[in-house]
PDB file of N, CA and C in Angstrom:
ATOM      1  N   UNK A   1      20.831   8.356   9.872  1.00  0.00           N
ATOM      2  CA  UNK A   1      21.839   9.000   9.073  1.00  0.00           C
ATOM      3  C   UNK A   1      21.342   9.210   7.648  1.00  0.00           C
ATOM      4  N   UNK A   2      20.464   7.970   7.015  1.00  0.00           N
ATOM      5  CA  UNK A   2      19.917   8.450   5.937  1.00  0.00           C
ATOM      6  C   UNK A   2      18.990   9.324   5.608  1.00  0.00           C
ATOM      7  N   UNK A   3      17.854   9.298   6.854  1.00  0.00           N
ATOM      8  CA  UNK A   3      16.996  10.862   6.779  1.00  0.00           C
ATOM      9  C   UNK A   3      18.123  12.055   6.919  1.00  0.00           C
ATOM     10  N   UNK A   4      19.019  11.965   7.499  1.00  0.00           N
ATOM     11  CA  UNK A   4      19.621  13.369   7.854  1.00  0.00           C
ATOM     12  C   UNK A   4      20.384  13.734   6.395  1.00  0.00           C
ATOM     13  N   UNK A   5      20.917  12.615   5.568  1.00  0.00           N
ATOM     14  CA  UNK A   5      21.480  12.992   4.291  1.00  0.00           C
ATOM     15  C   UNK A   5      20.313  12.968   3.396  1.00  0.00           C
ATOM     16  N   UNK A   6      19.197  12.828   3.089  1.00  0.00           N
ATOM     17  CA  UNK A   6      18.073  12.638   2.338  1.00  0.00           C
ATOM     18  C   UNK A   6      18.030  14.402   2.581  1.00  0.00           C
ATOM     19  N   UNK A   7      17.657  15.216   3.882  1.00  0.00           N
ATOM     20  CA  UNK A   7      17.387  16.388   4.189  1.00  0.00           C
ATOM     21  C   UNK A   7      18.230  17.195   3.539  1.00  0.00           C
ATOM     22  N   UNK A   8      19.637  17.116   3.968  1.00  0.00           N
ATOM     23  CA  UNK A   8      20.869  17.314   3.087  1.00  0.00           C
ATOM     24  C   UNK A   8      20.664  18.047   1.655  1.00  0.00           C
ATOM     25  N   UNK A   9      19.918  17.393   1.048  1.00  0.00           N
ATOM     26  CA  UNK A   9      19.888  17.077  -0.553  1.00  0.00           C
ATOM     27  C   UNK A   9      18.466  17.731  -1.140  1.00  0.00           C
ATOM     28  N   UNK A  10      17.571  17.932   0.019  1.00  0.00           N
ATOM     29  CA  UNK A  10      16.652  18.773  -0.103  1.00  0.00           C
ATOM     30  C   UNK A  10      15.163  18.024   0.082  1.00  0.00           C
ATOM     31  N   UNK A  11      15.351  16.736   0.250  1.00  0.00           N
ATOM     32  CA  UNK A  11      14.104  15.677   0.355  1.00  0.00           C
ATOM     33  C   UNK A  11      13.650  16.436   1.689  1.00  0.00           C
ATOM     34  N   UNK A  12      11.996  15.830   1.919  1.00  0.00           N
ATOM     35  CA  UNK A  12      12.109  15.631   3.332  1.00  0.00           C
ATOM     36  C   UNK A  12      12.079  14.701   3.805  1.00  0.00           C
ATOM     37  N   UNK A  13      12.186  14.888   5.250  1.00  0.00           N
ATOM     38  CA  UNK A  13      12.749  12.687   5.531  1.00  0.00           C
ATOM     39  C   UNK A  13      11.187  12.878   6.889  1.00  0.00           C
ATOM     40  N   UNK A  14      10.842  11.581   7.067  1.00  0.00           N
ATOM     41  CA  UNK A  14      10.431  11.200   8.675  1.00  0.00           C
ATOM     42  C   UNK A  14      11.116  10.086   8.900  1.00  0.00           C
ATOM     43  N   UNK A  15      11.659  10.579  10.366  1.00  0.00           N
ATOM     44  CA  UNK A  15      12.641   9.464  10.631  1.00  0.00           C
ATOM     45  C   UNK A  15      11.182   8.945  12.008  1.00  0.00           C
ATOM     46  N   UNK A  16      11.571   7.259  11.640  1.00  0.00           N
ATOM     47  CA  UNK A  16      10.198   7.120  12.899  1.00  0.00           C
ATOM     48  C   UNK A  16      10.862   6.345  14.154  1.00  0.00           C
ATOM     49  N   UNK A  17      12.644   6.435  13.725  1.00  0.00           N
ATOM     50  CA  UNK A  17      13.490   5.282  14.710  1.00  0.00           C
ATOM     51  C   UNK A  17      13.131   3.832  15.230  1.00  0.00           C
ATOM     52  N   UNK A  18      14.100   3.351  16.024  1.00  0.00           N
ATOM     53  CA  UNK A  18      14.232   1.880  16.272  1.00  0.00           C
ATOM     54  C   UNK A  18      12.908   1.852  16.437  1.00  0.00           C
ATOM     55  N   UNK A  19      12.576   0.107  16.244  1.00  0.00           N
ATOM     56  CA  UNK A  19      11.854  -0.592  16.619  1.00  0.00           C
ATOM     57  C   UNK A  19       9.917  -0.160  16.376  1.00  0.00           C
ATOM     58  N   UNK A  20       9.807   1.006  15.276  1.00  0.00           N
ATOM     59  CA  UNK A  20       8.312   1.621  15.260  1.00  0.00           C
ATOM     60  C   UNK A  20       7.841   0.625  14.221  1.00  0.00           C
ATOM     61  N   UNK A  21       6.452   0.494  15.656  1.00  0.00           N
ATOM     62  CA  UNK A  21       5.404  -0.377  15.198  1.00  0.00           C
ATOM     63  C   UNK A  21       4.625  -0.571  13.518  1.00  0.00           C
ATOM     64  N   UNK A  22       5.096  -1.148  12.963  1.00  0.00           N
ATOM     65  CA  UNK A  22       4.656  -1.576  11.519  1.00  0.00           C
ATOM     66  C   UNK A  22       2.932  -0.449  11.584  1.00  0.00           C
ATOM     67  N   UNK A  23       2.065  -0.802  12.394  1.00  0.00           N
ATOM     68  CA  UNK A  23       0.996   0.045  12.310  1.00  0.00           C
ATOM     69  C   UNK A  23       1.420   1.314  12.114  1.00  0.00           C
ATOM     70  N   UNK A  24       2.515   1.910  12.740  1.00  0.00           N
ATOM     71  CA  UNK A  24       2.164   3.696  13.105  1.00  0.00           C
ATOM     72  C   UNK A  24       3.179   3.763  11.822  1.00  0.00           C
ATOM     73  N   UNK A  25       3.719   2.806  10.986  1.00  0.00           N
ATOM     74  CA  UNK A  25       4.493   3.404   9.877  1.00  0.00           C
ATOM     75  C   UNK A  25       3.747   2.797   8.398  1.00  0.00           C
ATOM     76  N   UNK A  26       2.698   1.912   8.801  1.00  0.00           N
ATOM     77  CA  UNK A  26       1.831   2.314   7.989  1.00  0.00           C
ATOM     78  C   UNK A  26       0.386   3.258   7.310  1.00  0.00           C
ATOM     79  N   UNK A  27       0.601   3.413   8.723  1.00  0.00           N
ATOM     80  CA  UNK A  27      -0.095   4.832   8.416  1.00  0.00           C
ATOM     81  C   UNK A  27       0.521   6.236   8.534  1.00  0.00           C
ATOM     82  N   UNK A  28       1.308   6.338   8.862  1.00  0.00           N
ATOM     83  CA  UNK A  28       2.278   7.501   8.080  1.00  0.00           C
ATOM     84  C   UNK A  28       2.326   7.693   6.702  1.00  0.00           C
ATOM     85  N   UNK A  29       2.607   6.622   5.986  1.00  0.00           N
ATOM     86  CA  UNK A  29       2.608   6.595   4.685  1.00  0.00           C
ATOM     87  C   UNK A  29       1.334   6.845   4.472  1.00  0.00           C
ATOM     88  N   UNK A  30       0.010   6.397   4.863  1.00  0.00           N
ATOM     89  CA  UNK A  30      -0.980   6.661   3.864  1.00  0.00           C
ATOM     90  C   UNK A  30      -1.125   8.269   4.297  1.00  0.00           C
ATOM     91  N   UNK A  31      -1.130   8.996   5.535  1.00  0.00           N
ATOM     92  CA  UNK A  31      -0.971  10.137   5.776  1.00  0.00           C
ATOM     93  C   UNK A  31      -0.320  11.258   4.926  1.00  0.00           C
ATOM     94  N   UNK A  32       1.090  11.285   4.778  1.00  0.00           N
ATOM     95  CA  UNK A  32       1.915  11.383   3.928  1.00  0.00           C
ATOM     96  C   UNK A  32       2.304  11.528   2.628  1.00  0.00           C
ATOM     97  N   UNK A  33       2.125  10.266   2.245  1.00  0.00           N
ATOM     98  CA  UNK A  33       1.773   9.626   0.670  1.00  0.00           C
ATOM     99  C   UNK A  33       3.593   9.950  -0.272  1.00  0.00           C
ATOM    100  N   UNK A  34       4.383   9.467   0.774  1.00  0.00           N
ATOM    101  CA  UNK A  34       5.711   9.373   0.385  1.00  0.00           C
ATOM    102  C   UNK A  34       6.002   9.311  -1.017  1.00  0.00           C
ATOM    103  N   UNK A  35       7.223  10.098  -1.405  1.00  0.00           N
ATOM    104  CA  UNK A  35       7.530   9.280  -2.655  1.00  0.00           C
ATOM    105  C   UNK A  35       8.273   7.756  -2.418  1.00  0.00           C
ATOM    106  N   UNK A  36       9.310   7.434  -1.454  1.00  0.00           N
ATOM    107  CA  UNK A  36       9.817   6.467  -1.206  1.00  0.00           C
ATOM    108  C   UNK A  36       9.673   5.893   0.297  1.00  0.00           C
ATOM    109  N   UNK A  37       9.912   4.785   0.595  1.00  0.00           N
ATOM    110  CA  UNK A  37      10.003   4.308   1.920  1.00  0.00           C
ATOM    111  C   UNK A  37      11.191   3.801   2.543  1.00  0.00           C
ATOM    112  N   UNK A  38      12.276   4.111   3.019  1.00  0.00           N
ATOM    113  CA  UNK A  38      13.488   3.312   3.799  1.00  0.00           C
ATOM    114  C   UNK A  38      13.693   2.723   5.008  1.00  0.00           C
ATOM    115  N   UNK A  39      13.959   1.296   4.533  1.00  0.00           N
ATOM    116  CA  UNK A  39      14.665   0.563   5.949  1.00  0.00           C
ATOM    117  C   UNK A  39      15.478  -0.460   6.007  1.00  0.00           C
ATOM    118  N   UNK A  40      16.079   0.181   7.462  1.00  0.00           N
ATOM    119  CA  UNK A  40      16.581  -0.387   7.833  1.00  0.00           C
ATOM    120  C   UNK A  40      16.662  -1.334   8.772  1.00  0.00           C
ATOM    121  N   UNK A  41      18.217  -2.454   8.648  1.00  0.00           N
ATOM    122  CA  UNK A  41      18.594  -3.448  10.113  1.00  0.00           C
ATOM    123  C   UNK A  41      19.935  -3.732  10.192  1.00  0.00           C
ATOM    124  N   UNK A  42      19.792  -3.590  11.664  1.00  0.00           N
ATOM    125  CA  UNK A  42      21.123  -3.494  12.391  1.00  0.00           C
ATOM    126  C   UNK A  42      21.743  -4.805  12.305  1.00  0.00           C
ATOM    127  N   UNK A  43      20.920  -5.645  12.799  1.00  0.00           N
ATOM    128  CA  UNK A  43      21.095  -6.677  13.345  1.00  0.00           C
ATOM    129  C   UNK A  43      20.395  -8.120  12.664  1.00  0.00           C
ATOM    130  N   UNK A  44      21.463  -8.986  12.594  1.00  0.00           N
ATOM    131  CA  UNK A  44      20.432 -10.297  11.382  1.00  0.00           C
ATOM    132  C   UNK A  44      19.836 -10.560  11.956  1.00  0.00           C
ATOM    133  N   UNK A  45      19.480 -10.905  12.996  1.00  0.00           N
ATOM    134  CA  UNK A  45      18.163 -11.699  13.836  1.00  0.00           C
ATOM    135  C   UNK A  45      16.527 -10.871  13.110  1.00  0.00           C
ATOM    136  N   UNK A  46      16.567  -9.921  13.015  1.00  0.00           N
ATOM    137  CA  UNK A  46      15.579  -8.926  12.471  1.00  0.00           C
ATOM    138  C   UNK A  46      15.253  -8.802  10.788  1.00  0.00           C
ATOM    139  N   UNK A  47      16.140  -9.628  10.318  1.00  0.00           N
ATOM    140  CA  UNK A  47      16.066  -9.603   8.865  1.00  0.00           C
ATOM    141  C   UNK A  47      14.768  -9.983   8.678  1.00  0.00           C
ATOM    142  N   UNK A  48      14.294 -10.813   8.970  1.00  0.00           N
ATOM    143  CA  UNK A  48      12.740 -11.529   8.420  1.00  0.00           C
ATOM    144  C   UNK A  48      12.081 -10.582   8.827  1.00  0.00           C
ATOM    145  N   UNK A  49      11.887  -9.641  10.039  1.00  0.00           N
ATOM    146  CA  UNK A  49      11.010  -8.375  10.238  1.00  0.00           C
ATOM    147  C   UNK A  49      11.286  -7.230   9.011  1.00  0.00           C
ATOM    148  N   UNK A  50      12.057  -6.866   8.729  1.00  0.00           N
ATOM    149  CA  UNK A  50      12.592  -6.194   7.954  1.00  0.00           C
ATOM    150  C   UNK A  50      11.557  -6.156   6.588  1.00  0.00           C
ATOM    151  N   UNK A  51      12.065  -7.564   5.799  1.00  0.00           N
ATOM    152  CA  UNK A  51      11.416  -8.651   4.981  1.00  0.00           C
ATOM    153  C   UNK A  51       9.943  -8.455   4.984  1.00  0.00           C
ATOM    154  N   UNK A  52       9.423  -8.397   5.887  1.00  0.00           N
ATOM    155  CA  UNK A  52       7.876  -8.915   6.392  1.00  0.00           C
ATOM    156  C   UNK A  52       7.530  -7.415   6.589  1.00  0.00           C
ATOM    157  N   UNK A  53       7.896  -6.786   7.166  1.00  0.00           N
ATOM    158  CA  UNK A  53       7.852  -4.931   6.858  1.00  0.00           C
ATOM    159  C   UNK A  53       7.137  -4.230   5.116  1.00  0.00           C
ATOM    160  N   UNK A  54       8.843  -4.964   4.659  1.00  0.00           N
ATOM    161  CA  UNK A  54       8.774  -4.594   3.022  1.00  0.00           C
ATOM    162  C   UNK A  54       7.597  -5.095   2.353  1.00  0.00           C
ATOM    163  N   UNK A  55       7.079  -6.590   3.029  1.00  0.00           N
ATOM    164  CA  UNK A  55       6.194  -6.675   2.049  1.00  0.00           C
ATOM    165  C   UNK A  55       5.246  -6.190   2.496  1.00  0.00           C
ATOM    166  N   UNK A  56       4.745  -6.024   3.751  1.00  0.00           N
ATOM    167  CA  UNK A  56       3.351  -5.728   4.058  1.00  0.00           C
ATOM    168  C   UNK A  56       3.481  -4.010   3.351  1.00  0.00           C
ATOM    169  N   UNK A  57       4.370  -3.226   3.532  1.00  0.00           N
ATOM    170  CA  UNK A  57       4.340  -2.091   2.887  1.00  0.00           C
ATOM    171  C   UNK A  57       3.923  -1.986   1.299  1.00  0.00           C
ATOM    172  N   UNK A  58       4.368  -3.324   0.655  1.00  0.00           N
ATOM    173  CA  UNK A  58       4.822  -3.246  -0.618  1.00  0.00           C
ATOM    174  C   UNK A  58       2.835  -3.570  -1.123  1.00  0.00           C
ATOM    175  N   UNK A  59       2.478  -4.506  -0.463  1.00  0.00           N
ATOM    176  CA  UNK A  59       1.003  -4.671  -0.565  1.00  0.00           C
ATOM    177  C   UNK A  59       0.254  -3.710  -0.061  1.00  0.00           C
ATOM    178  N   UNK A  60       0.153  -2.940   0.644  1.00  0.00           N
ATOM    179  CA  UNK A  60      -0.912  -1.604   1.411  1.00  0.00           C
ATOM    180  C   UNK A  60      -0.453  -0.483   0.106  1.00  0.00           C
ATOM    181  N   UNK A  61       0.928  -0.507  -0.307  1.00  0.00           N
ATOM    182  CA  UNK A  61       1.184   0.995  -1.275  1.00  0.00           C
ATOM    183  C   UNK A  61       2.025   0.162  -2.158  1.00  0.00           C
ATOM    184  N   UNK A  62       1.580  -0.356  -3.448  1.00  0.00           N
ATOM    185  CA  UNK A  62       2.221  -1.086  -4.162  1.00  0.00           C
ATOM    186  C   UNK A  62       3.280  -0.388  -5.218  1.00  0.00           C
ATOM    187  N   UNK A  63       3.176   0.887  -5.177  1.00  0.00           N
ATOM    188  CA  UNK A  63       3.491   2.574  -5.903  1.00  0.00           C
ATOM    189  C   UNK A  63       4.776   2.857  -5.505  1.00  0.00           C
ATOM    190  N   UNK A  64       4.527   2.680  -4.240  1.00  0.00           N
ATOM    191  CA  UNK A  64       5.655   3.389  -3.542  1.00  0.00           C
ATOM    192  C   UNK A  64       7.205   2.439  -3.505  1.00  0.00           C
ATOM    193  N   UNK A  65       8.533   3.117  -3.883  1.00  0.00           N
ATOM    194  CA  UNK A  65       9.618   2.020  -3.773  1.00  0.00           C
ATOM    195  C   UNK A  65      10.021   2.082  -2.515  1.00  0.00           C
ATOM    196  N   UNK A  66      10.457   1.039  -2.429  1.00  0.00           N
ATOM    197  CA  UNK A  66      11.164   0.510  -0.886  1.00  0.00           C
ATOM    198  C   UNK A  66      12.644   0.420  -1.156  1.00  0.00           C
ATOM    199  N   UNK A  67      12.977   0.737  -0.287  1.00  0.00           N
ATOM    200  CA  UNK A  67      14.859   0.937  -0.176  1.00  0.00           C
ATOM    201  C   UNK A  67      15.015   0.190   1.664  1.00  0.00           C
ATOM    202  N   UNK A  68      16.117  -0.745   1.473  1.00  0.00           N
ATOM    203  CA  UNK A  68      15.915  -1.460   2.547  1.00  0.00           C
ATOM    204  C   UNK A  68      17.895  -2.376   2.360  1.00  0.00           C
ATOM    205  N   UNK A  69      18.089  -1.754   3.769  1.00  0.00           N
ATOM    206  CA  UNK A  69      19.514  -1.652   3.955  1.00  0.00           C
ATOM    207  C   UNK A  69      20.049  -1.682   5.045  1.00  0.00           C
ATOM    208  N   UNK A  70      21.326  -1.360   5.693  1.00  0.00           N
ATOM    209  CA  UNK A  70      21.955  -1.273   6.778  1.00  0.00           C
ATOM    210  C   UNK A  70      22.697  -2.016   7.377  1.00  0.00           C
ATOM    211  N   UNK A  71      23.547  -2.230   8.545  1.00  0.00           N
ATOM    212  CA  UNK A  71      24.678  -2.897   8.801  1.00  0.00           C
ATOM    213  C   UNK A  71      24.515  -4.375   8.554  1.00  0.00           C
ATOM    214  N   UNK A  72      23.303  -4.915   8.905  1.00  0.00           N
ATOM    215  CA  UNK A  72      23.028  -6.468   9.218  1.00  0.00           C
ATOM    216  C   UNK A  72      22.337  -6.914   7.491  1.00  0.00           C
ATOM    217  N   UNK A  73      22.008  -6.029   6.460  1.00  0.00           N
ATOM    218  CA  UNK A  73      22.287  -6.677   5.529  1.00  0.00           C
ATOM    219  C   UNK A  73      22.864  -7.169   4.475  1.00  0.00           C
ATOM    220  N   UNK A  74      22.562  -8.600   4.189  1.00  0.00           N
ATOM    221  CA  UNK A  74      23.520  -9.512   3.523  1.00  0.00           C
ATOM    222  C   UNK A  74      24.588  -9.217   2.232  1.00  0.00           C
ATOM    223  N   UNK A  75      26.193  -8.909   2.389  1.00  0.00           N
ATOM    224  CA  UNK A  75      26.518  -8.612   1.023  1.00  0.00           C
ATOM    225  C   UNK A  75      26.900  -9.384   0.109  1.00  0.00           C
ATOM    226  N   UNK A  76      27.059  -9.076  -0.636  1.00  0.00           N
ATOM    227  CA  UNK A  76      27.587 -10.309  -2.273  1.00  0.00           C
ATOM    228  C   UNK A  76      28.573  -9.900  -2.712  1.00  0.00           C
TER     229      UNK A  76
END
């Protein structure tokens, strides 16, 4: 839903859906060379993947911001 409103607005989005392998979405990005990166989780059990996502992203493209959200995370 957020690639489809990102498109919306004139961005372009790659949506890479559930469950894509940390490899094939880190190299998208270096492919690519995004301005931003988004993710999401559904579900808390997955939070630490999520987590562990962001950082390995955050170390391979230290440039790039991460936006990281969705039903299963925590509110205040």
């Amino acid at each position: 839903m957020v690639a489809d409103l990102f498109e919306l607005h004139g961005w372009r989005g790659y949506f890479l859906g559930a469950n894509a392998p940390l490899n094939d979405v880190l190299k998208l990005i270096d492919q690519k060379r995004p301005h931003a990166v988004a993710l999401s989780v559904t579900v808390t059990f997955a939070l630490h993947e999520v987590l562990d996502a962001a950082r390995r992203i955050h170390e391979a493209f230290p440039k790039v911001p991460i936006l990281v959200g969705g039903e299963a995370w925590p509110r205040s």
